[in-house]
C-alpha atoms as a PDB file:
ATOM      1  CA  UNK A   1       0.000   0.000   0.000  1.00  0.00           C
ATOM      2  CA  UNK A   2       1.078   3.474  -0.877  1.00  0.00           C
ATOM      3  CA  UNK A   3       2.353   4.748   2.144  1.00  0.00           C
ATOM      4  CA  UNK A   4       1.833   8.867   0.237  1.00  0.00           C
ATOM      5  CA  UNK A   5      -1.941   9.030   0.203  1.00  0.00           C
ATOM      6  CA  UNK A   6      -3.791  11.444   2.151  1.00  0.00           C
ATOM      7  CA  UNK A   7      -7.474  10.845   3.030  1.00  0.00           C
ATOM      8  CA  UNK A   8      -9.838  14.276   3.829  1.00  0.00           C
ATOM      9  CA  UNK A   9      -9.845  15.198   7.215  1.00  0.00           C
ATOM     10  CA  UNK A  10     -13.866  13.986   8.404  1.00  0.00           C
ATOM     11  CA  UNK A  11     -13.326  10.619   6.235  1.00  0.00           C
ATOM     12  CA  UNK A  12     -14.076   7.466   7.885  1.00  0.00           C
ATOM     13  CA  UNK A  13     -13.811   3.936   6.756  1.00  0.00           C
ATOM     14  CA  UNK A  14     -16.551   2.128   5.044  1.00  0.00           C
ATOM     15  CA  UNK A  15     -18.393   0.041   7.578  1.00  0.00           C
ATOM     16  CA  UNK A  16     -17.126  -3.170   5.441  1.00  0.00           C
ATOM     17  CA  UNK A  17     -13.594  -2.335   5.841  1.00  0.00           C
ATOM     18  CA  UNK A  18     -13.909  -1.942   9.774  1.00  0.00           C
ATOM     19  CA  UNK A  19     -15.641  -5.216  10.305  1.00  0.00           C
ATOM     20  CA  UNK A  20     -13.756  -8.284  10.774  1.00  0.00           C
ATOM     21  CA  UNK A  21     -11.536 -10.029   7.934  1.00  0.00           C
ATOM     22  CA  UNK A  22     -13.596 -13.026   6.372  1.00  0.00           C
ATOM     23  CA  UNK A  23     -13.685 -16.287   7.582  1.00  0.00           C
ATOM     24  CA  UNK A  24     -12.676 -19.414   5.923  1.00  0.00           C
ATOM     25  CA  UNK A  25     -15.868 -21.599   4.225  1.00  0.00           C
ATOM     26  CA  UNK A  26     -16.381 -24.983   2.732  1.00  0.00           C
ATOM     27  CA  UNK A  27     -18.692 -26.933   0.849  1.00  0.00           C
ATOM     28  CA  UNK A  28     -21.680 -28.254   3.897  1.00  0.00           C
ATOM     29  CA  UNK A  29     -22.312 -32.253   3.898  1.00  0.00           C
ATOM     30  CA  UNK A  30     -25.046 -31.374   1.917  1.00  0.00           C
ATOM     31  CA  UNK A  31     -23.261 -29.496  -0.439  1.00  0.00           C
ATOM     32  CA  UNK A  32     -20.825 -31.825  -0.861  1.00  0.00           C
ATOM     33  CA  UNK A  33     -23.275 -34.394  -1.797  1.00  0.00           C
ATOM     34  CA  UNK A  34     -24.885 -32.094  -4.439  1.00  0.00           C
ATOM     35  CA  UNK A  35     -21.757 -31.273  -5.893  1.00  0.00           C
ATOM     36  CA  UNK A  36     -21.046 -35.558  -6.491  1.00  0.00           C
ATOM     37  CA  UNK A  37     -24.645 -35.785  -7.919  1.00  0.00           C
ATOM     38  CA  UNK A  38     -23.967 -32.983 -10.247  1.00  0.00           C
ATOM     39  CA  UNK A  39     -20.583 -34.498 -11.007  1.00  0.00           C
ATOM     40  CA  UNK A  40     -22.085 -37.980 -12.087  1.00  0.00           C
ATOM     41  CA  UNK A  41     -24.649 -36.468 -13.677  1.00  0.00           C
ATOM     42  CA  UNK A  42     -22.826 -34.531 -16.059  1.00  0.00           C
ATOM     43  CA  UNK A  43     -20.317 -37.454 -16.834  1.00  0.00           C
ATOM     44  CA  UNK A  44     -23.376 -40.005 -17.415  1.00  0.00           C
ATOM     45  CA  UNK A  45     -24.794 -37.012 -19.802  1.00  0.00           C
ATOM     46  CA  UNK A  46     -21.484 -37.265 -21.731  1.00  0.00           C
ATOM     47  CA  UNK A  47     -21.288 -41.323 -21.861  1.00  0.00           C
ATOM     48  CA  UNK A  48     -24.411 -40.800 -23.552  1.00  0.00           C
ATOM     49  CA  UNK A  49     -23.480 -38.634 -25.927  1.00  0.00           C
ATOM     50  CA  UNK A  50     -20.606 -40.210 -26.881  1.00  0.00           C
ATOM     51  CA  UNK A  51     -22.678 -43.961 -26.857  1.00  0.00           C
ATOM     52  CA  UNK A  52     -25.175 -42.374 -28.686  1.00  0.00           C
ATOM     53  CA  UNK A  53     -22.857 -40.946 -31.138  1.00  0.00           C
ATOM     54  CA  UNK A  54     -21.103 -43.965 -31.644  1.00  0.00           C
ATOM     55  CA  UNK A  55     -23.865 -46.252 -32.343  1.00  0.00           C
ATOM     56  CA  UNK A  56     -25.195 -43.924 -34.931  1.00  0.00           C
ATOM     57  CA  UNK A  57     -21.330 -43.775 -36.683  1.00  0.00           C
ATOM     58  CA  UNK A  58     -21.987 -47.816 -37.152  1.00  0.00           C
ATOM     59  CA  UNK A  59     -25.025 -47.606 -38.404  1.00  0.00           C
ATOM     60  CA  UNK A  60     -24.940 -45.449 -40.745  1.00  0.00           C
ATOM     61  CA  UNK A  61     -21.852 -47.183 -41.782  1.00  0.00           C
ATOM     62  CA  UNK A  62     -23.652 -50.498 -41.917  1.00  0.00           C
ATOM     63  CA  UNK A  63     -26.621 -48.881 -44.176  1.00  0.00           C
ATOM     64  CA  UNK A  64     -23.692 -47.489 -46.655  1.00  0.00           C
ATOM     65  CA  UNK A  65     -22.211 -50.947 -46.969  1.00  0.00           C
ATOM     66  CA  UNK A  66     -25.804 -52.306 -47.282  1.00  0.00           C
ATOM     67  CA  UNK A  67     -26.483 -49.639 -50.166  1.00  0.00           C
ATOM     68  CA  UNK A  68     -22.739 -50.453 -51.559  1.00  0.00           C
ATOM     69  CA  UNK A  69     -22.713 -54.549 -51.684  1.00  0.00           C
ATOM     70  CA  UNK A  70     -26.655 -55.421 -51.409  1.00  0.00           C
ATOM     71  CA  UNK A  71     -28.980 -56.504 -54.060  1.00  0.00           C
ATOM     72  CA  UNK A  72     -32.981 -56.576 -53.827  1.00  0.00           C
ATOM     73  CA  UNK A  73     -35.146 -59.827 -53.718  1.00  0.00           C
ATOM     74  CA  UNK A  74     -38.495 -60.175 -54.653  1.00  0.00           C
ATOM     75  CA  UNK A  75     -41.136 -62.542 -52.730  1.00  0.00           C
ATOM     76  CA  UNK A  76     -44.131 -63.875 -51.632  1.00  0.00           C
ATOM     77  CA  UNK A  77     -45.683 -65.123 -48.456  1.00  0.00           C
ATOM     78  CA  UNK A  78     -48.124 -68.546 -48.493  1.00  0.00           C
ATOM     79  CA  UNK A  79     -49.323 -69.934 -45.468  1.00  0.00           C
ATOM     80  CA  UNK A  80     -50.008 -73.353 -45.882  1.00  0.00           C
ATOM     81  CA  UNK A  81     -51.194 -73.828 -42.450  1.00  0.00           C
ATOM     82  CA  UNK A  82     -54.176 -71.646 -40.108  1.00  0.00           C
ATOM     83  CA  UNK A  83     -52.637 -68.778 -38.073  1.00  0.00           C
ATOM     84  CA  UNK A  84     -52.835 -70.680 -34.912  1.00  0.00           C
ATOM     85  CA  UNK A  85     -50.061 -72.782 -36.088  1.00  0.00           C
ATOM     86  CA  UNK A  86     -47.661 -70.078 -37.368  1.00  0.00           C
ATOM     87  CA  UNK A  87     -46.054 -72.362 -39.713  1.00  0.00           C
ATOM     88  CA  UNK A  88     -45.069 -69.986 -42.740  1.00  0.00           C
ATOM     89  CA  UNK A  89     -43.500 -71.299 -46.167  1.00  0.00           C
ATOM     90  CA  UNK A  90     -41.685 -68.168 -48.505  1.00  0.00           C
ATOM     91  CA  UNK A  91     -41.548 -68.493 -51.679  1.00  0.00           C
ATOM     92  CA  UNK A  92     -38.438 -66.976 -53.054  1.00  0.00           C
ATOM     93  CA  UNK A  93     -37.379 -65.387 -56.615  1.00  0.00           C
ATOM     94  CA  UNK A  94     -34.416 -64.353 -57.859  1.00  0.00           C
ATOM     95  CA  UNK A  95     -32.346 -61.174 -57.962  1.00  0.00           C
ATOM     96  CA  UNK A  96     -33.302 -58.471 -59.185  1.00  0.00           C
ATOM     97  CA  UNK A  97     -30.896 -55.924 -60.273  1.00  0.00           C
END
């Protein structure tokens, strides 16, 4: 502090500079447990994300390959049997290109 300054004669200090220096805080219990909550929160948000984001990187990578290399059928469904049964026979084709 500048040891040269001068203050008006009738000045007095600011009732927040005569008051007591501040006292050391922390983070309550409770406070403590919110912050961990908010913590795993966040990072489960993010696994997510990234999951999410990774998931939709194969598939669409799947589809391309499926567009790339496929080829489309043609076919018919006969059921030789009643419903109850679920017996199903398909009756395939060939390509078509």
């Amino acid at each position: 502090m500048d040891s040269n300054i001068s203050f008006p004669e009738r000045w007095t200090a600011p009732p927040e500079l005569i008051g007591p220096l501040q006292r050391e805080t922390r983070l309550s219990r409770d406070g403590i447990g919110t912050a961990i909550g908010a913590t795993a929160f966040l990072l489960a948000a993010i696994a997510i994300v990234l999951w999410a984001g990774a998931v939709q990187t194969k598939q669409t990578a799947h589809t391309a390959a499926l567009r790339r290399e496929g080829a489309q059928t043609a076919g018919r469904h006969h059921c030789d049997t009643p419903l109850r049964h679920r017996r199903f026979r398909v009756e395939r084709r060939g390509l078509q290109e």
